[in-house]
Structure formats: C-alpha cells, structure tokens
N, C-alpha and C. Protein backbone atom coordinates (compact mmCIF):
# COMPACT_ATOMS: atom_id res chain seq x y z
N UNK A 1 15.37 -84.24 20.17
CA UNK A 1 15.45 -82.83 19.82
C UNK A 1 14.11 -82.35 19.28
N UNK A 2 13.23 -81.36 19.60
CA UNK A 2 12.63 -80.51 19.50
C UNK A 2 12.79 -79.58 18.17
N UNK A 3 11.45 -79.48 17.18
CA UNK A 3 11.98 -78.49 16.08
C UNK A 3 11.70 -77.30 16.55
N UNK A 4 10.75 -77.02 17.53
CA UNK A 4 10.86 -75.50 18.25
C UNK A 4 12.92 -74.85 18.77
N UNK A 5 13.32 -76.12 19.18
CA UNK A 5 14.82 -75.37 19.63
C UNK A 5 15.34 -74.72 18.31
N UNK A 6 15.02 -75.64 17.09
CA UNK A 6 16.05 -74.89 15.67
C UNK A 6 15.25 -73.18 15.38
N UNK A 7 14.28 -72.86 15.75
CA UNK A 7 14.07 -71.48 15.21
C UNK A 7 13.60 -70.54 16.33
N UNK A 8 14.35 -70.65 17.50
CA UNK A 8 13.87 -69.67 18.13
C UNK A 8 14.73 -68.41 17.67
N UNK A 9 12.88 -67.23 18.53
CA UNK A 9 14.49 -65.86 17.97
C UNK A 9 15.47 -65.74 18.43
N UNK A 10 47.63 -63.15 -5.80
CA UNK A 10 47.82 -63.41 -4.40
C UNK A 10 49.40 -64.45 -3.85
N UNK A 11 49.64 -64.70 -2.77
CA UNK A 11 50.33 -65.90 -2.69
C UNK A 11 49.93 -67.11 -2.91
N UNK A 12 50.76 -67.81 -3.17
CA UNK A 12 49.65 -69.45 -3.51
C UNK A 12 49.91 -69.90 -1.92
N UNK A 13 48.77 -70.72 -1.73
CA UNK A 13 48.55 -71.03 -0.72
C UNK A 13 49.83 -72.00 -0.43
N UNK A 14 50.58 -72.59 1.03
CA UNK A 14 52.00 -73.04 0.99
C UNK A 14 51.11 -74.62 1.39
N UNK A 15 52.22 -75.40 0.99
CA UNK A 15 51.75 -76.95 1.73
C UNK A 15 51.71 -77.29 2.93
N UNK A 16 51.03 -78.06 3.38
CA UNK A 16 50.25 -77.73 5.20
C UNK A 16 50.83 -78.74 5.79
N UNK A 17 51.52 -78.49 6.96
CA UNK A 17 52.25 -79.19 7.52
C UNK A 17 51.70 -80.58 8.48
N UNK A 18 51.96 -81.56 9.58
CA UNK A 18 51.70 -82.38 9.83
C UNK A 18 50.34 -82.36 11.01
N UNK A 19 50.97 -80.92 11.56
CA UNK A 19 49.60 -80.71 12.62
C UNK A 19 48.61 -79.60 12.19
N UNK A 20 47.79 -80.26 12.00
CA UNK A 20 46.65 -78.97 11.42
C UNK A 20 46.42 -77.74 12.38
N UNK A 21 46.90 -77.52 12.93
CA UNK A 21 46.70 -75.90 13.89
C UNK A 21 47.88 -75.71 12.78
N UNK A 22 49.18 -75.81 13.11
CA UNK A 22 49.74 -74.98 12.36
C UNK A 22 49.90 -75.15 10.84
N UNK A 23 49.08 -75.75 10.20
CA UNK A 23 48.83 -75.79 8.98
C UNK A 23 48.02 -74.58 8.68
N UNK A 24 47.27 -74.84 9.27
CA UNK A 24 45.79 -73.44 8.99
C UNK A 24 46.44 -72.18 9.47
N UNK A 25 46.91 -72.15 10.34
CA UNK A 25 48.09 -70.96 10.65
C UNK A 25 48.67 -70.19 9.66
N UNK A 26 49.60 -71.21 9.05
CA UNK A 26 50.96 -71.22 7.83
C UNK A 26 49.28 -70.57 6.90
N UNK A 27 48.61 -71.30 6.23
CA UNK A 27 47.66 -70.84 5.15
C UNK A 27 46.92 -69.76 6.17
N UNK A 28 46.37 -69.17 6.71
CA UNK A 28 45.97 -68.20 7.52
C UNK A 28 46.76 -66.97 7.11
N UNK A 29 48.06 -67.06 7.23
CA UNK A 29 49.02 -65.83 7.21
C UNK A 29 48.74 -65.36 6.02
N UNK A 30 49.04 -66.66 4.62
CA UNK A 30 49.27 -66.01 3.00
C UNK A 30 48.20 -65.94 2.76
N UNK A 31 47.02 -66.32 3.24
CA UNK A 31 45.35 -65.32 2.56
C UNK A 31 45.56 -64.24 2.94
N UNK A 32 45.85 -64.03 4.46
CA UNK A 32 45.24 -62.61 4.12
C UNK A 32 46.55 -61.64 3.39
N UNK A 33 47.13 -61.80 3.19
CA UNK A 33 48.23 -61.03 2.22
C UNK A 33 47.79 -61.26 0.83
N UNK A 34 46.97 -62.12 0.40
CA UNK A 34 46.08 -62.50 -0.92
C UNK A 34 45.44 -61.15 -1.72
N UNK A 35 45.98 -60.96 -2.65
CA UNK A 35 45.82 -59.73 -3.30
C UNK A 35 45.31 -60.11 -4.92
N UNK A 36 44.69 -61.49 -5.16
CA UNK A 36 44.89 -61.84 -6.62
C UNK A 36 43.43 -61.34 -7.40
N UNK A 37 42.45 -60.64 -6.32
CA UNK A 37 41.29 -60.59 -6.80
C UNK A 37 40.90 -58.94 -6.24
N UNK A 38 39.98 -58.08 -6.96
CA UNK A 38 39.59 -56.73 -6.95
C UNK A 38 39.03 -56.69 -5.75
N UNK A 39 38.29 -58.18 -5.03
CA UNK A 39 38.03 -57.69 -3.65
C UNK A 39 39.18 -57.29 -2.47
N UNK A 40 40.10 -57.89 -2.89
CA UNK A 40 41.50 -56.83 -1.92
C UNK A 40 40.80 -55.67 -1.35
N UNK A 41 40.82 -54.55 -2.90
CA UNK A 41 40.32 -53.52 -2.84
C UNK A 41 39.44 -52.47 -1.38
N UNK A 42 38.79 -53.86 -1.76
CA UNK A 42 37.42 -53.10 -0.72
C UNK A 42 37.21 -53.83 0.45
N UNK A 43 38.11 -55.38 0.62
CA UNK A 43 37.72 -55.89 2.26
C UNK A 43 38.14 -54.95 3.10
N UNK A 44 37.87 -55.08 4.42
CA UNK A 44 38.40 -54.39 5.61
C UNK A 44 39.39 -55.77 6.58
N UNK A 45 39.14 -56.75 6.05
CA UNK A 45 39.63 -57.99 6.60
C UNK A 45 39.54 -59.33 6.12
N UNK A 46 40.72 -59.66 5.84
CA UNK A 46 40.16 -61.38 5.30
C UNK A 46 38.97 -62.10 7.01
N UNK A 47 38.41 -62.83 5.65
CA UNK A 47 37.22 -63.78 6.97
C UNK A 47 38.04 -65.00 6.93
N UNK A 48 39.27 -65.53 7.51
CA UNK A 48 39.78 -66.95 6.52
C UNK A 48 39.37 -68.78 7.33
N UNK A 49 38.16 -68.15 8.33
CA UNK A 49 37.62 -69.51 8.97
C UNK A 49 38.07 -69.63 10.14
N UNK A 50 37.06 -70.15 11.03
CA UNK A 50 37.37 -70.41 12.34
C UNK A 50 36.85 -72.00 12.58
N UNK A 51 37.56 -72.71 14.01
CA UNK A 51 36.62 -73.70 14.44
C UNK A 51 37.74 -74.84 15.15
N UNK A 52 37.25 -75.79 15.26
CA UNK A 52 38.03 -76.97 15.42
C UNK A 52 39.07 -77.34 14.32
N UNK A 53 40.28 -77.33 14.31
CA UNK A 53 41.02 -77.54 13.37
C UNK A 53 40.95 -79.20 13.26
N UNK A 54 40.64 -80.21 13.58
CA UNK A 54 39.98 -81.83 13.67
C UNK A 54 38.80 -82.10 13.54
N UNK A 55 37.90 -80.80 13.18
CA UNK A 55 36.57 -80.90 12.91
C UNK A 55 35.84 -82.13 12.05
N UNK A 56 35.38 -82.85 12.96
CA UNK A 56 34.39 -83.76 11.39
C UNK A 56 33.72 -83.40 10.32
N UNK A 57 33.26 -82.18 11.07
CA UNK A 57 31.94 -81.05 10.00
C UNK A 57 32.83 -80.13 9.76
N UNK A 58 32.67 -79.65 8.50
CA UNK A 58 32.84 -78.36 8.13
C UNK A 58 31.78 -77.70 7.59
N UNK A 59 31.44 -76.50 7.86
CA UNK A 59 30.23 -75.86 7.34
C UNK A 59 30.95 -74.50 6.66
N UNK A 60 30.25 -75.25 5.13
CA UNK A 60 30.81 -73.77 4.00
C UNK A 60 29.49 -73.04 3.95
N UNK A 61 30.06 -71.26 3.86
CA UNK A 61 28.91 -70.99 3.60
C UNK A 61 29.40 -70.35 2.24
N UNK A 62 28.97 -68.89 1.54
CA UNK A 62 29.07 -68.15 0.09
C UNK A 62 30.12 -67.11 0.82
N UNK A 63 30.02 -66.16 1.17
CA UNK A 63 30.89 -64.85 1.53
C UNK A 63 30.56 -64.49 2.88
N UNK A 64 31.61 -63.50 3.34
CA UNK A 64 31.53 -62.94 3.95
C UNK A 64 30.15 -61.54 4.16
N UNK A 65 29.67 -61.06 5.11
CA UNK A 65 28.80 -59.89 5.05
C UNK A 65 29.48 -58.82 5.89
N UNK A 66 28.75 -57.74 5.89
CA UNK A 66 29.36 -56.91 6.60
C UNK A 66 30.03 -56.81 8.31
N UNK A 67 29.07 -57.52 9.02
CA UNK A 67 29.77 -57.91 10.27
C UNK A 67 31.36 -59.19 9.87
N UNK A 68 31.26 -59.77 9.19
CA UNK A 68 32.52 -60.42 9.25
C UNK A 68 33.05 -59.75 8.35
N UNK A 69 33.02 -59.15 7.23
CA UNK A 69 33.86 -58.03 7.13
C UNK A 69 34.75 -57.14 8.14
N UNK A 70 33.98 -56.87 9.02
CA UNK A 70 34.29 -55.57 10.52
C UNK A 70 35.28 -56.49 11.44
N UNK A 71 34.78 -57.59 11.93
CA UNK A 71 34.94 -58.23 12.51
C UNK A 71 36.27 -59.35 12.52
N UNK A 72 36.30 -59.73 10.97
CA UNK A 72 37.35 -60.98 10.56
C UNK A 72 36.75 -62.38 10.73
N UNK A 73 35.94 -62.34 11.23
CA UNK A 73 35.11 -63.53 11.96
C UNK A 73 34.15 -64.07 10.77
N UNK A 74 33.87 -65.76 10.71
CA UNK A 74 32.64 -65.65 9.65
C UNK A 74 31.27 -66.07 10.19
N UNK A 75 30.16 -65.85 9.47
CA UNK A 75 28.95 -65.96 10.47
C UNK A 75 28.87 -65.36 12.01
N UNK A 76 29.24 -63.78 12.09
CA UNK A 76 28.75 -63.16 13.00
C UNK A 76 27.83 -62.20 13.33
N UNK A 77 27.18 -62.02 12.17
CA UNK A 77 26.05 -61.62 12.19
C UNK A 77 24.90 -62.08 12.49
N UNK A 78 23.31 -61.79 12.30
CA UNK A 78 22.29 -62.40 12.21
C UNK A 78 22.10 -63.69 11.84
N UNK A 79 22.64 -63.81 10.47
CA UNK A 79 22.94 -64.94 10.05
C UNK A 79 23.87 -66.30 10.77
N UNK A 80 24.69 -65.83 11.75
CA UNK A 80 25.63 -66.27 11.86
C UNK A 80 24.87 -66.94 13.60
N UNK A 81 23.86 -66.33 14.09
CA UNK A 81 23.36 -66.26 15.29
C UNK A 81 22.47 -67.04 15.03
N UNK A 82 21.74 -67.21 13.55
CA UNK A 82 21.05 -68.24 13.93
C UNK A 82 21.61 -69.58 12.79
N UNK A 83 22.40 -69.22 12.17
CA UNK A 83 23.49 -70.69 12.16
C UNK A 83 23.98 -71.15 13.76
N UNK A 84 24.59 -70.86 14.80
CA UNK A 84 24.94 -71.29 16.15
C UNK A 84 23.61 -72.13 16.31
N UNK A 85 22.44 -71.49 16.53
CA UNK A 85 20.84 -71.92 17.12
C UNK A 85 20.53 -73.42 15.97
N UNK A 86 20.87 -73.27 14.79
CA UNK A 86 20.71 -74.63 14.21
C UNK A 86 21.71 -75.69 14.68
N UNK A 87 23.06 -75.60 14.58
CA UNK A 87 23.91 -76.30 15.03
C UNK A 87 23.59 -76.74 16.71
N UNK A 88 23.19 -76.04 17.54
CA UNK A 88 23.13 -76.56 18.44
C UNK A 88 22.02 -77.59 18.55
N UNK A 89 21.33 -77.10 17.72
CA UNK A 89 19.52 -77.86 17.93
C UNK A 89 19.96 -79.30 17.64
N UNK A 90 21.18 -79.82 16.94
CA UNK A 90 21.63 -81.13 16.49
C UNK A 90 23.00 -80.84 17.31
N UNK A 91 22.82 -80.63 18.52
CA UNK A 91 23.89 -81.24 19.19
C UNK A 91 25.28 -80.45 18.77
N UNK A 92 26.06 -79.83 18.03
CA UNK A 92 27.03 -79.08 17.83
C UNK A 92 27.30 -77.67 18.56
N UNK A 93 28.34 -77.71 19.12
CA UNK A 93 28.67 -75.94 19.31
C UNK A 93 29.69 -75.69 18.55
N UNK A 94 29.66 -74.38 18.36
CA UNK A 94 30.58 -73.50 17.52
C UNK A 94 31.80 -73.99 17.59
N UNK A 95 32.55 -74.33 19.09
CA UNK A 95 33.84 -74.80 18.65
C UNK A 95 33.93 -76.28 18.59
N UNK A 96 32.78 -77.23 18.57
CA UNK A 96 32.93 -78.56 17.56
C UNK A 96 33.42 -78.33 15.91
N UNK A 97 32.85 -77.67 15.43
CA UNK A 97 33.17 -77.36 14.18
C UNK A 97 34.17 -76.58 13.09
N UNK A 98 34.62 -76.65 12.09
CA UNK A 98 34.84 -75.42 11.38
C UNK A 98 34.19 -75.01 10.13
N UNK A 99 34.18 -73.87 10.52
CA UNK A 99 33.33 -72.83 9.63
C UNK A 99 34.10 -71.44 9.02
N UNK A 100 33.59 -71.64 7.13
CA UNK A 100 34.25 -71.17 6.36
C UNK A 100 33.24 -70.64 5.32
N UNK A 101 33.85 -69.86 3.89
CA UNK A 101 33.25 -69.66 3.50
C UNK A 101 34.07 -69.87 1.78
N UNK A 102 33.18 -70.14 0.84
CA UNK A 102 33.71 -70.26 -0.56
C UNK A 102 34.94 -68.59 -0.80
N UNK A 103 34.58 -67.93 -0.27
CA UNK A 103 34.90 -66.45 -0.94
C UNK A 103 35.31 -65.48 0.76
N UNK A 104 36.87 -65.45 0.54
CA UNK A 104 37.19 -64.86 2.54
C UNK A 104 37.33 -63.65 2.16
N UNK A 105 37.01 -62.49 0.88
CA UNK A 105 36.66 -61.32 1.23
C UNK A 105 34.92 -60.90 1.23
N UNK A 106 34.54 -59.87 1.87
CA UNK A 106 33.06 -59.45 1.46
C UNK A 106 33.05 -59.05 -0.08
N UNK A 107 32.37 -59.09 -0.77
CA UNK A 107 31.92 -58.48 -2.35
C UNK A 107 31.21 -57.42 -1.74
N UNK A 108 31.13 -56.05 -2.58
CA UNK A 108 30.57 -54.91 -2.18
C UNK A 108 29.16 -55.09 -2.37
N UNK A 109 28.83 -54.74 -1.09
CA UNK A 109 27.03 -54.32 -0.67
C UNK A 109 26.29 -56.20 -1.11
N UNK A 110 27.49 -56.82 -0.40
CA UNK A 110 26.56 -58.29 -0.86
C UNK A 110 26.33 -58.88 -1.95
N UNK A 111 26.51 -58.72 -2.57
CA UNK A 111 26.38 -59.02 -4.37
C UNK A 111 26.76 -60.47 -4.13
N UNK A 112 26.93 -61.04 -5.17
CA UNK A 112 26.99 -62.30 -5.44
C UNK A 112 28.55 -63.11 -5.77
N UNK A 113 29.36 -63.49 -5.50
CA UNK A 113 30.79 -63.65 -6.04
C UNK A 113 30.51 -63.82 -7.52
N UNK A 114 31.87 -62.76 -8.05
CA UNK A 114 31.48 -63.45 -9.70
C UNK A 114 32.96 -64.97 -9.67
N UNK A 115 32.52 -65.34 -11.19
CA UNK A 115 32.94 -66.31 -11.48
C UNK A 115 34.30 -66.00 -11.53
N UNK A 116 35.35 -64.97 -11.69
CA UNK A 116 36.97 -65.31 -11.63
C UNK A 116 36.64 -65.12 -10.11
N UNK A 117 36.20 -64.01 -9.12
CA UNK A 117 36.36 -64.07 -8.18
C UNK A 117 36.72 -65.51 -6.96
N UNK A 118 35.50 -66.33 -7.60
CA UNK A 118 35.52 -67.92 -7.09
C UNK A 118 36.79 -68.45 -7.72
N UNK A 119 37.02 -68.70 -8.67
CA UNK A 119 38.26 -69.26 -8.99
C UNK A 119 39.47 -69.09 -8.32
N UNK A 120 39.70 -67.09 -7.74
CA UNK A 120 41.33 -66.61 -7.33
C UNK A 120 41.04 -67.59 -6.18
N UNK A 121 39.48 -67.43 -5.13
CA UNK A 121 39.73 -67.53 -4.04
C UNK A 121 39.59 -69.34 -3.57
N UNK A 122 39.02 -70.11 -4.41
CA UNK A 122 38.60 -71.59 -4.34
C UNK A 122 39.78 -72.21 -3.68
N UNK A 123 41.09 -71.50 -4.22
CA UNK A 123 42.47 -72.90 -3.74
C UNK A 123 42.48 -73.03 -1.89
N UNK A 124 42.34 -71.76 -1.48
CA UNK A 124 42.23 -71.94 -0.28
C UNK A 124 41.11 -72.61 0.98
N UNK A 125 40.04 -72.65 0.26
CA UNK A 125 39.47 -73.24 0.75
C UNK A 125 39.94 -74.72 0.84
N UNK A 126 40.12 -74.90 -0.50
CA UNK A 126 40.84 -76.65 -0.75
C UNK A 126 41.66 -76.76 -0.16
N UNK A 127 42.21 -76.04 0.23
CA UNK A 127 43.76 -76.42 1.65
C UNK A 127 43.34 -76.69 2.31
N UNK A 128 41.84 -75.42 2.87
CA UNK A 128 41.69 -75.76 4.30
C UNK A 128 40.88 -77.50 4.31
N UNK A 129 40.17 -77.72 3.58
CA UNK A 129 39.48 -78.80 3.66
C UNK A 129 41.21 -79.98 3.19
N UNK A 130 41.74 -79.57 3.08
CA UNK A 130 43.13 -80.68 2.69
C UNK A 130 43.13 -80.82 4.27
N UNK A 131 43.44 -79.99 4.72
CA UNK A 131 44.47 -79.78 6.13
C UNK A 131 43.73 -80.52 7.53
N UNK A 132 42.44 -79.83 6.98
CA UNK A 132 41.27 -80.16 7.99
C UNK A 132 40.74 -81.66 7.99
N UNK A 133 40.60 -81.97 6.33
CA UNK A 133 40.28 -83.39 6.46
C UNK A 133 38.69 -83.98 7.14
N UNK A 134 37.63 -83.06 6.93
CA UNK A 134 36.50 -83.47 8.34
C UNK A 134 36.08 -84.69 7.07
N UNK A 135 34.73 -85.57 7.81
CA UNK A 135 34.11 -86.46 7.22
C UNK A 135 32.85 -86.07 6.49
N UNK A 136 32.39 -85.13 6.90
CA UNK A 136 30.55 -84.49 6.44
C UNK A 136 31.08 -82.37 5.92
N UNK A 137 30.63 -82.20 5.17
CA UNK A 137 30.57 -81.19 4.60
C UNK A 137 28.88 -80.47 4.80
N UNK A 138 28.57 -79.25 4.90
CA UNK A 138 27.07 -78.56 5.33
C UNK A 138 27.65 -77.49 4.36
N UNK A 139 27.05 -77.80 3.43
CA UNK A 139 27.08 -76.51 2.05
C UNK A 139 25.82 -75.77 2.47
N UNK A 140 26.21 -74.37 2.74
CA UNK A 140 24.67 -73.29 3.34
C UNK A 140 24.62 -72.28 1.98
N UNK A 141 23.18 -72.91 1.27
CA UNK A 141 23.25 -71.79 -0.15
C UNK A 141 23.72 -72.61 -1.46
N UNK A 142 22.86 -72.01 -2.23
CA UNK A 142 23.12 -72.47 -3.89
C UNK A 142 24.52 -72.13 -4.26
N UNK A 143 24.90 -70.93 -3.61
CA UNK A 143 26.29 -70.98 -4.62
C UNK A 143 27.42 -71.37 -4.00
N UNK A 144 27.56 -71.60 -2.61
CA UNK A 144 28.11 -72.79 -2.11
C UNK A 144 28.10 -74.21 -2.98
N UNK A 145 26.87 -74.54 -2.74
CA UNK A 145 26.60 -75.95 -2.95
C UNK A 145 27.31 -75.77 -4.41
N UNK A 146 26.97 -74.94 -5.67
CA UNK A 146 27.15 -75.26 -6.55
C UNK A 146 28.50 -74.73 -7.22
N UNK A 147 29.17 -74.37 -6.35
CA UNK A 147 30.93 -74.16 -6.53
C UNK A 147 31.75 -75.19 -5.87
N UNK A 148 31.09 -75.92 -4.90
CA UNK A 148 31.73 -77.09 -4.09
C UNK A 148 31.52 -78.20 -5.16
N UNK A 149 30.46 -78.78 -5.63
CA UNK A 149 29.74 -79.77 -6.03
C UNK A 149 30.21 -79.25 -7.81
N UNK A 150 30.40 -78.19 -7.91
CA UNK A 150 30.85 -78.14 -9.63
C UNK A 150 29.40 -78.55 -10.18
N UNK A 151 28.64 -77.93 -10.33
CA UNK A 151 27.18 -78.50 -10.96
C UNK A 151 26.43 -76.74 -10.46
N UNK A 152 25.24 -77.24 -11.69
CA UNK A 152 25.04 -75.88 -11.42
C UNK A 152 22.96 -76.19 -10.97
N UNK A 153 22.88 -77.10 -10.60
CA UNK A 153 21.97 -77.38 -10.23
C UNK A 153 20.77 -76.39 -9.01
N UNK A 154 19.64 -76.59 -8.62
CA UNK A 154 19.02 -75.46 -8.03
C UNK A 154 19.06 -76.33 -6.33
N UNK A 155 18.74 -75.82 -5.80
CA UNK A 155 18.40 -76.44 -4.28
C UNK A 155 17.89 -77.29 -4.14
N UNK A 156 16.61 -77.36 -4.96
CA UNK A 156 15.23 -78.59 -4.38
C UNK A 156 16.26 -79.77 -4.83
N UNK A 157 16.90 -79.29 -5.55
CA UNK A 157 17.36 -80.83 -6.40
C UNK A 157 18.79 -81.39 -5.43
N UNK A 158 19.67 -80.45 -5.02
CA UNK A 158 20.31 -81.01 -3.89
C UNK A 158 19.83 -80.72 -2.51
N UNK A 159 19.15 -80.64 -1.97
CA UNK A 159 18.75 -80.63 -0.36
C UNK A 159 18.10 -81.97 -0.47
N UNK A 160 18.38 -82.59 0.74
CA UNK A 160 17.03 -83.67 1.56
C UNK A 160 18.06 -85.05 1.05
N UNK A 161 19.46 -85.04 0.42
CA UNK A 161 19.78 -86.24 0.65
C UNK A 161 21.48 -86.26 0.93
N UNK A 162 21.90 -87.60 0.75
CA UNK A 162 23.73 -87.45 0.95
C UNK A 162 24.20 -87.02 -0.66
N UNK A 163 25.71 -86.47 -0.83
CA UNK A 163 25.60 -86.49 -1.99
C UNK A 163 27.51 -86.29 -1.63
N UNK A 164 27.92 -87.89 -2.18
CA UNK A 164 29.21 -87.84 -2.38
C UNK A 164 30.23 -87.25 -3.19
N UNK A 165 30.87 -86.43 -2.43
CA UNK A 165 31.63 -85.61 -3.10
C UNK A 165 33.77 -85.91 -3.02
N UNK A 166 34.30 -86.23 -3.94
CA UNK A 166 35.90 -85.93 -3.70
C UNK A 166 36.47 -86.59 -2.32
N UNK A 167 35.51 -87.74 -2.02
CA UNK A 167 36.12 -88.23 -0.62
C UNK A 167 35.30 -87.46 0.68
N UNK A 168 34.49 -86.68 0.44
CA UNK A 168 33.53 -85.94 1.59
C UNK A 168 32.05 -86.55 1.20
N UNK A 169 31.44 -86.42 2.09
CA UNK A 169 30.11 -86.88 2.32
C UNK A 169 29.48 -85.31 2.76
N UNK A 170 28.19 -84.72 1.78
CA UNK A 170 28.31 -83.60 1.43
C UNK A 170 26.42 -83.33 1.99
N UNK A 171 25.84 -82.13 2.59
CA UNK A 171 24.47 -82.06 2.39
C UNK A 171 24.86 -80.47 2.22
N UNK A 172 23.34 -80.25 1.49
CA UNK A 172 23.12 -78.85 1.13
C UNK A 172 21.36 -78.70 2.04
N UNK A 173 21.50 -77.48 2.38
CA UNK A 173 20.43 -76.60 2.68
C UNK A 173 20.60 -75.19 2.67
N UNK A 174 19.41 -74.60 3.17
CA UNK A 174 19.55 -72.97 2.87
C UNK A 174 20.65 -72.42 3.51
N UNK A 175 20.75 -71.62 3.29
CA UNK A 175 22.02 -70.67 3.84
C UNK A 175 20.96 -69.80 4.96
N UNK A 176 21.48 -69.64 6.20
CA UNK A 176 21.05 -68.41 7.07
C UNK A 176 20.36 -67.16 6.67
N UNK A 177 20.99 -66.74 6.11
CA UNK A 177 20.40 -65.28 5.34
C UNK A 177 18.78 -65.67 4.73
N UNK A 178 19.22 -66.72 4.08
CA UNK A 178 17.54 -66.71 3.38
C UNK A 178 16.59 -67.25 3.87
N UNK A 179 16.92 -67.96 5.16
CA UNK A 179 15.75 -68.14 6.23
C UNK A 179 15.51 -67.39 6.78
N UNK A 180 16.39 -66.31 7.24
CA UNK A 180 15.49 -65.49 7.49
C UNK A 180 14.74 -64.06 6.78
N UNK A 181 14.80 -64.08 5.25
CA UNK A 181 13.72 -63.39 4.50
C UNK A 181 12.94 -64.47 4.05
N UNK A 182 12.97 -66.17 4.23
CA UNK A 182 12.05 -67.39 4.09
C UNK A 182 12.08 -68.22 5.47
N UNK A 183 11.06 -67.02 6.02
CA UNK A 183 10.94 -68.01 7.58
C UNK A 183 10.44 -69.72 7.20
N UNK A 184 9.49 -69.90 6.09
CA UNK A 184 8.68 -71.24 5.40
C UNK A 184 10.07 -72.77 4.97
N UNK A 185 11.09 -72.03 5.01
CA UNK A 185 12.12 -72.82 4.14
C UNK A 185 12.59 -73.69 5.85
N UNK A 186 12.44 -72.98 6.79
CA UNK A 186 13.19 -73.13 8.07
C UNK A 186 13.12 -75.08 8.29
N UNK A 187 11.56 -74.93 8.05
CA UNK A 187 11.32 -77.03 8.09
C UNK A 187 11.95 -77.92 7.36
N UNK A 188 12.38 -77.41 6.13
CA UNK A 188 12.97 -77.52 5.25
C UNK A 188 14.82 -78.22 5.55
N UNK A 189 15.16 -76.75 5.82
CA UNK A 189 16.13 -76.82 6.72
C UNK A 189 16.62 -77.69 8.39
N UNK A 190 15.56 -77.96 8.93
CA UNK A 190 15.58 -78.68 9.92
C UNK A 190 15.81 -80.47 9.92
N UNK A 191 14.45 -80.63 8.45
CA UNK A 191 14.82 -81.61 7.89
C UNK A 191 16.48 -82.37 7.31
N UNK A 192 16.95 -81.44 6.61
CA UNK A 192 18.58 -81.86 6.24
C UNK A 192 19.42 -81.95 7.33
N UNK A 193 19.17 -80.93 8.48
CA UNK A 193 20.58 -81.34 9.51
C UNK A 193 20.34 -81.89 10.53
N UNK A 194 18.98 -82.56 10.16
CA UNK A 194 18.50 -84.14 11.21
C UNK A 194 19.03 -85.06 10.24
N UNK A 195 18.95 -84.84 8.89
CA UNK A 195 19.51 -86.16 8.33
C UNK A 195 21.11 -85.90 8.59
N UNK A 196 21.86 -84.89 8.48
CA UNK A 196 23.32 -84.52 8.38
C UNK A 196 23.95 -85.45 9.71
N UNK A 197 23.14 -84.62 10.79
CA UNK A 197 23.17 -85.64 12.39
C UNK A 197 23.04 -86.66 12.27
N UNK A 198 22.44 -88.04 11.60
CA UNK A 198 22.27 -89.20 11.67
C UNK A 198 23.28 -89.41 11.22
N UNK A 199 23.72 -89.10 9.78
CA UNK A 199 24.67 -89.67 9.24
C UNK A 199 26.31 -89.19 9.68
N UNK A 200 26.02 -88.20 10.22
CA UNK A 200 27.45 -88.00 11.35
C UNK A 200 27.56 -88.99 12.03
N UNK A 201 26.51 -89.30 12.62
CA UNK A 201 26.86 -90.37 14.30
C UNK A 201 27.15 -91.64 13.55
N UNK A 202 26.95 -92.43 12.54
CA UNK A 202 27.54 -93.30 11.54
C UNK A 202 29.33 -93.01 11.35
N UNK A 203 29.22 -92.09 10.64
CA UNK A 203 30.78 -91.79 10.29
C UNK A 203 31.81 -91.38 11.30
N UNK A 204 31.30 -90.76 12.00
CA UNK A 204 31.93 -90.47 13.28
C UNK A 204 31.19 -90.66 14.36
N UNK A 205 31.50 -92.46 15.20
CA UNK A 205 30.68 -92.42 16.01
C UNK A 205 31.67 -91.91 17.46
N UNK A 206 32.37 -91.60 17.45
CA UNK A 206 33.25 -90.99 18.56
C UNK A 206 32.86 -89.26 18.51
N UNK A 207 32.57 -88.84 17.76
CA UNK A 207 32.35 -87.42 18.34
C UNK A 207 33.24 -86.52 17.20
C-alpha cells in the first residue's frame, strides 16, 4: 500500500438477542425513540450506526455533523469521504466494518458533547459493541478516545500504539474533521492504521 492512496482528494436500551442483525435492530428501534437528553430537542434524526453487524473493526467516532444529522447516516460528509479513502488505503470497505459514534444525536452547530450528554447516550453504544462483539476498536478523536478509554489523556500520548481496553484491542488517531483543517497530522494518521492493519491480520486472520 502506497501513502499517496490514504490522502487523495430515554428507553433503556433492551437485551440483544442471539443474532446480531436483529439485535442491532431491537436496539436501533429504542434509540431513536431516546428522549433522555436536550439533544432530542434539536436532532433531525438519530445517527444510530451502520456496517457489518460481525464486524471485527468497529470505528467510533465523537458525534454526528450536519450531513448525518440530514441524512441518519454516520460519516457522510467530508469527513466521512475521507474516512472511506483511509479505510480503503488498508484494505477495508465501508461494508467490512461498523461505524458509530460516542453521541447518535448532532449537538447544535458542532459543539462538543457535554459530559451528562455522554453519559444519557454511552449505554448504547455499549450494546452495540456487546452485540457486535468486533476484535480491534479505531477511536477517531480525543473525545472518543477519551470517553471509550475513561482517561482523559491528550492524543500524542494515545496514538502510535495498541492499548487494551475491556476485552477490545483499541488504537486512537485523528478524527477526519481535523485532518482536514491539519492536512500535517494526515502521516500521522497513516502511521496508526498501518499499525491497526497489522494487528488485525494477527487477530483476525480470516478476514
């Protein structure tokens, strides 16, 4: 692989049943009826994850933005176009994976999730990663990384290695968005999901 290919231009959640399609289904339905947090208010749509429901990888990112707001979809924006262009550059397409986010409403005009906000919305994610079960976790962003990982640590200090988490095998790098207002971070980034890829084909050498 080539580093030119990576940058070219509420209810409580219910217990998940034996087959993960209709597990994520069953939890699919009661998010978006999820009313426990002020972002209700202002989504236009829960974002509540898409992908391979047997996924090895799961890739968390922070929130939703305005295209997956519109949309329901997560990472369909800019961001989301050149998350696809990294994943592929290591061998993944969109529907190898699933992809989610800490927080399945948008926060207004992008802001940052506050701290109860993460709390209403955290259980569901933990389902989905119950239900889903993958082997490697791709935390995109500090406040990913540091709501997954419970630590409140900065980037430099988690990017560039493995970092075992709750039975997942976990890497952090930038989140989409900030590569592209830090085109410089991109090598950076290329670096972790060449290491993420190695240590996939270890843990899952079937695919």
């Amino acid at each position: 692989m080539k580093q030119e290919a990576l940058f070219d231009p509420v209810p409580e959640p219910p217990a998940h049943r034996d087959a993960p399609t209709d597990g994520l289904d069953a939890l699919c339905q009661a998010a978006i009826e999820c009313r426990k947090c002020r972002l209700a208010e202002t989504r236009k749509n829960v974002v509540f994850g898409e992908g391979n429901p047997k996924a090895g990888l799961f890739v968390i990112g922070e929130a939703p933005g305005a295209d997956e707001d519109a949309q329901g979809r997560p990472f369909v924006g800019r961001s989301g176009q050149l998350l696809d262009k990294i994943l592929l550059a290591i061998g993944f397409e969109r529907k190898d994976v699933y992809i989610g986010n800490i927080i399945k409403c948008r926060p207004p005009e992008n802001r940052n999730p506050l701290a109860d906000e993460i709390e209403c919305c955290k259980p569901w994610l933990m389902q989905q990663l119950d239900i889903i079960n993958p082997k490697v976790l791709l935390l995109l962003g500090r406040v990913a990384a540091n709501t997954i990982l419970e630590n409140t640590q900065s980037m430099a200090s988690m990017r560039g290695k493995l970092i075992r988490w709750n039975g997942f095998d976990c890497f952090v790098t930038y989140h989409p968005a900030a590569l592209l207002r830090n085109p410089n971070w991109k090598r950076l980034c290329w670096e972790d999901v060449q290491m993420l890829r190695a240590h996939y084909d270890k843990v899952c050498p079937n695919g």
